[in-house]
Every structure is written in C-alpha cells, then in structure tokens.
N, C-alpha and C. Protein backbone atom coordinates (compact mmCIF):
# COMPACT_ATOMS: atom_id res chain seq x y z
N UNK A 1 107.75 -15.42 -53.20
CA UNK A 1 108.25 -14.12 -52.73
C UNK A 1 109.34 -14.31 -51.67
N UNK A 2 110.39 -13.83 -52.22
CA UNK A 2 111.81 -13.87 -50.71
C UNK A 2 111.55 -12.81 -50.13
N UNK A 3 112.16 -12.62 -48.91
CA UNK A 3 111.88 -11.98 -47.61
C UNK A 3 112.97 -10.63 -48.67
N UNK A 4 113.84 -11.13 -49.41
CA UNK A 4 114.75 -9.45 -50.04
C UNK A 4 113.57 -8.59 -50.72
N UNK A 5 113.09 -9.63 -51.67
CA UNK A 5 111.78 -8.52 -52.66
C UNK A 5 110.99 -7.90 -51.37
N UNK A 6 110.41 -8.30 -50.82
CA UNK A 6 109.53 -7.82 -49.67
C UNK A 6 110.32 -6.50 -49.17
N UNK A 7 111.12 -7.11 -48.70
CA UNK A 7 112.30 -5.63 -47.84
C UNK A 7 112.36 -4.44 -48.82
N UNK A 8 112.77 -5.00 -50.38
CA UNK A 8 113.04 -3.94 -51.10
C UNK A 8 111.67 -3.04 -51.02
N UNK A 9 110.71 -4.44 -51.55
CA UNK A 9 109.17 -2.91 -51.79
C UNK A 9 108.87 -2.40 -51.16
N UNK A 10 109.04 -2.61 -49.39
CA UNK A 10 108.52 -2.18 -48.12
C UNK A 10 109.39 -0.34 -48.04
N UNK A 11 110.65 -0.85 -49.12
CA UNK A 11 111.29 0.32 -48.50
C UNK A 11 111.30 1.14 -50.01
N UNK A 12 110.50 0.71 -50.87
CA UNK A 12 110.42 1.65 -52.22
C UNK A 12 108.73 2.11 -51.74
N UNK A 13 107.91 1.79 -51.13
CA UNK A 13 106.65 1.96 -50.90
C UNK A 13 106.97 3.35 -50.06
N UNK A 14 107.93 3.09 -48.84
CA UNK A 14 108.13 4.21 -48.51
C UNK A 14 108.47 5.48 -48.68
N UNK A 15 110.09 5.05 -49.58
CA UNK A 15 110.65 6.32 -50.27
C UNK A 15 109.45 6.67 -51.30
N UNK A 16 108.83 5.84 -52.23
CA UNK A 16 107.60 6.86 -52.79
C UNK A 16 106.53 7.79 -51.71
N UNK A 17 106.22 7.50 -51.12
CA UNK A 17 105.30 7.80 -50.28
C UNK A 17 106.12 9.37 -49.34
N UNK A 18 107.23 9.24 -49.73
CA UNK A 18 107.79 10.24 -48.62
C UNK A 18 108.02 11.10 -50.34
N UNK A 19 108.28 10.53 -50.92
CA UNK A 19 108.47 11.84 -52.82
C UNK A 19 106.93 12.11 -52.56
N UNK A 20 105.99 11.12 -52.72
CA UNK A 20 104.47 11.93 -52.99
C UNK A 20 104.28 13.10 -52.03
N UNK A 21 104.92 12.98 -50.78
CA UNK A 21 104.66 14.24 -49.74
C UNK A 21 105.29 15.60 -50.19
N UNK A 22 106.91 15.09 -50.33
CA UNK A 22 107.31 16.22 -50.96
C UNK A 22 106.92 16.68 -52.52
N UNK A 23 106.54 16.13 -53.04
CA UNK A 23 105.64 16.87 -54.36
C UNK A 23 104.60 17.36 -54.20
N UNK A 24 103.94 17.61 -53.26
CA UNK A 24 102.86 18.20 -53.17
C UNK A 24 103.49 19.71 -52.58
N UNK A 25 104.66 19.71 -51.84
CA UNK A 25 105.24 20.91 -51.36
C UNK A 25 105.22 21.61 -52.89
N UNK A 26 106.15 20.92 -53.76
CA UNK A 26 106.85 21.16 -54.53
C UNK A 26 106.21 21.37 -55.48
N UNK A 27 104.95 20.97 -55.89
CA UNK A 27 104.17 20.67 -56.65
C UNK A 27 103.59 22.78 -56.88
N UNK A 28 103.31 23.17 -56.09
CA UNK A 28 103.13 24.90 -56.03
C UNK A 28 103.79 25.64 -56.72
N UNK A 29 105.36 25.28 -56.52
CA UNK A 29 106.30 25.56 -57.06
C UNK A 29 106.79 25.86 -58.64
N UNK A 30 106.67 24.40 -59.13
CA UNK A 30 106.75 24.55 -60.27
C UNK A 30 105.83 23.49 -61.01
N UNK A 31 104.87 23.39 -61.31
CA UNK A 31 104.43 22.11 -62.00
C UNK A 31 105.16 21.59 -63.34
N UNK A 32 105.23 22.02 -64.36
CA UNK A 32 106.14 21.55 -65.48
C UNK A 32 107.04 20.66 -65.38
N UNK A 33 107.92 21.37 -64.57
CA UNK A 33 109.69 20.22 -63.87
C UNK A 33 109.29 19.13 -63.11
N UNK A 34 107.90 19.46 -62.57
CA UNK A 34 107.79 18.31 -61.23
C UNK A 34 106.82 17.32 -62.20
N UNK A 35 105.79 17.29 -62.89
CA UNK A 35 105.49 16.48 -63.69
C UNK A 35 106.53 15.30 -64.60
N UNK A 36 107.83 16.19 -65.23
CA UNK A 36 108.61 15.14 -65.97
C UNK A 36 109.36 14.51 -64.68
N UNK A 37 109.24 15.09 -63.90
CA UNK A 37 110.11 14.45 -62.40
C UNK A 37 109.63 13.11 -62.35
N UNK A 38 108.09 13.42 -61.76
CA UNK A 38 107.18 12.36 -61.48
C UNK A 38 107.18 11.17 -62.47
N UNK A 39 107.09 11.63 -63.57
CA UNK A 39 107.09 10.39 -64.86
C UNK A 39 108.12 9.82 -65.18
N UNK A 40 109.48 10.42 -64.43
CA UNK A 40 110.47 9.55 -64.78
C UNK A 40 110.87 8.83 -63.35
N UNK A 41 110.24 9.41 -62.24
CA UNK A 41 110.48 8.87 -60.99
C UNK A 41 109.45 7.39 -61.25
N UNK A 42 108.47 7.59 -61.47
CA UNK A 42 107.53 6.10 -61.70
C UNK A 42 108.41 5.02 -62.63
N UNK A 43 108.57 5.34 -63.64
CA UNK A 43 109.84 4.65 -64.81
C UNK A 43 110.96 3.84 -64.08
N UNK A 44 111.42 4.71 -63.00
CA UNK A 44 112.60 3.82 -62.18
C UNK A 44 112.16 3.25 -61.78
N UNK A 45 110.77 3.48 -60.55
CA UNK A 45 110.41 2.88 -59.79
C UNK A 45 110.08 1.17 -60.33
N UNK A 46 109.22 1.35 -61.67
CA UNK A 46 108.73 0.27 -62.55
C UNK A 46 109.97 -0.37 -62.64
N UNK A 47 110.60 -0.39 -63.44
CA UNK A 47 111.76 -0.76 -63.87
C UNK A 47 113.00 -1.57 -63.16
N UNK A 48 112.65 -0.74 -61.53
CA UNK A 48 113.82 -1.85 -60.46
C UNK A 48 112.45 -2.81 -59.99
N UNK A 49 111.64 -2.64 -59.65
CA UNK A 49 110.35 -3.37 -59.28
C UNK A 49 110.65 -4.09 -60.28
N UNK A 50 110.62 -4.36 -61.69
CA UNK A 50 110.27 -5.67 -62.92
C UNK A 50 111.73 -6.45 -62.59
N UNK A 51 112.79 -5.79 -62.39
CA UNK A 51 114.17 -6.66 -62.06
C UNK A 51 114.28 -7.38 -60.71
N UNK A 52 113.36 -6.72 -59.80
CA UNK A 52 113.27 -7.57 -58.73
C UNK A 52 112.68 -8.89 -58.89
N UNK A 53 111.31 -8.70 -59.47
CA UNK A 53 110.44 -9.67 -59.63
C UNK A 53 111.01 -10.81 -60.91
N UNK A 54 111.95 -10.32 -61.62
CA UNK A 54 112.57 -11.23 -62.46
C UNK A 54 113.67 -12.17 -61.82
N UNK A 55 114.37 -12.03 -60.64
CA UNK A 55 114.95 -12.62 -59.68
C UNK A 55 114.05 -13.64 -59.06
C-alpha cells in the first residue's frame, strides 16, 4: 500500500460519508432519482478504487 492509495481512500471515505449525509436530506425528497444516484455514485466509487488498487 503507497501512502497515494491511502490519501486517495482517506479522502473518498470521506466525500462518501459526507454524500451518505446529504442523501438522507435528500433522500425525503425524492427517492427514485436518489436511488439511481446512489447506484451509480457506488459504480464510480468501485471503479476509481479497482484503478487505484491496480497501480
């Protein structure tokens, strides 16, 4: 593990963690939009996470 992967997840752990807060605002709002939100927000998330770890 390099000290970059670390930095990156430390700071994707966060930005998720600060979306999970605001979806719960948001989540009242509209559920439908915020569900495909969520499932494509995880998808990125996966997806730069597997390119990190492939480095």
């Amino acid at each position: 593990m390099s000290v970059e992967v670390t930095k990156i997840r430390t700071f994707f752990m966060r930005q998720f963690n600060r979306y999970n807060a605001e979806k719960k605002t948001v989540l009242k709002k509209s559920k439908w939009t915020n569900k495909r939100h969520h499932v494509r927000t995880i998808w990125h998330f996966i997806a730069i996470r597997n390119s990190c770890m492939k480095k």
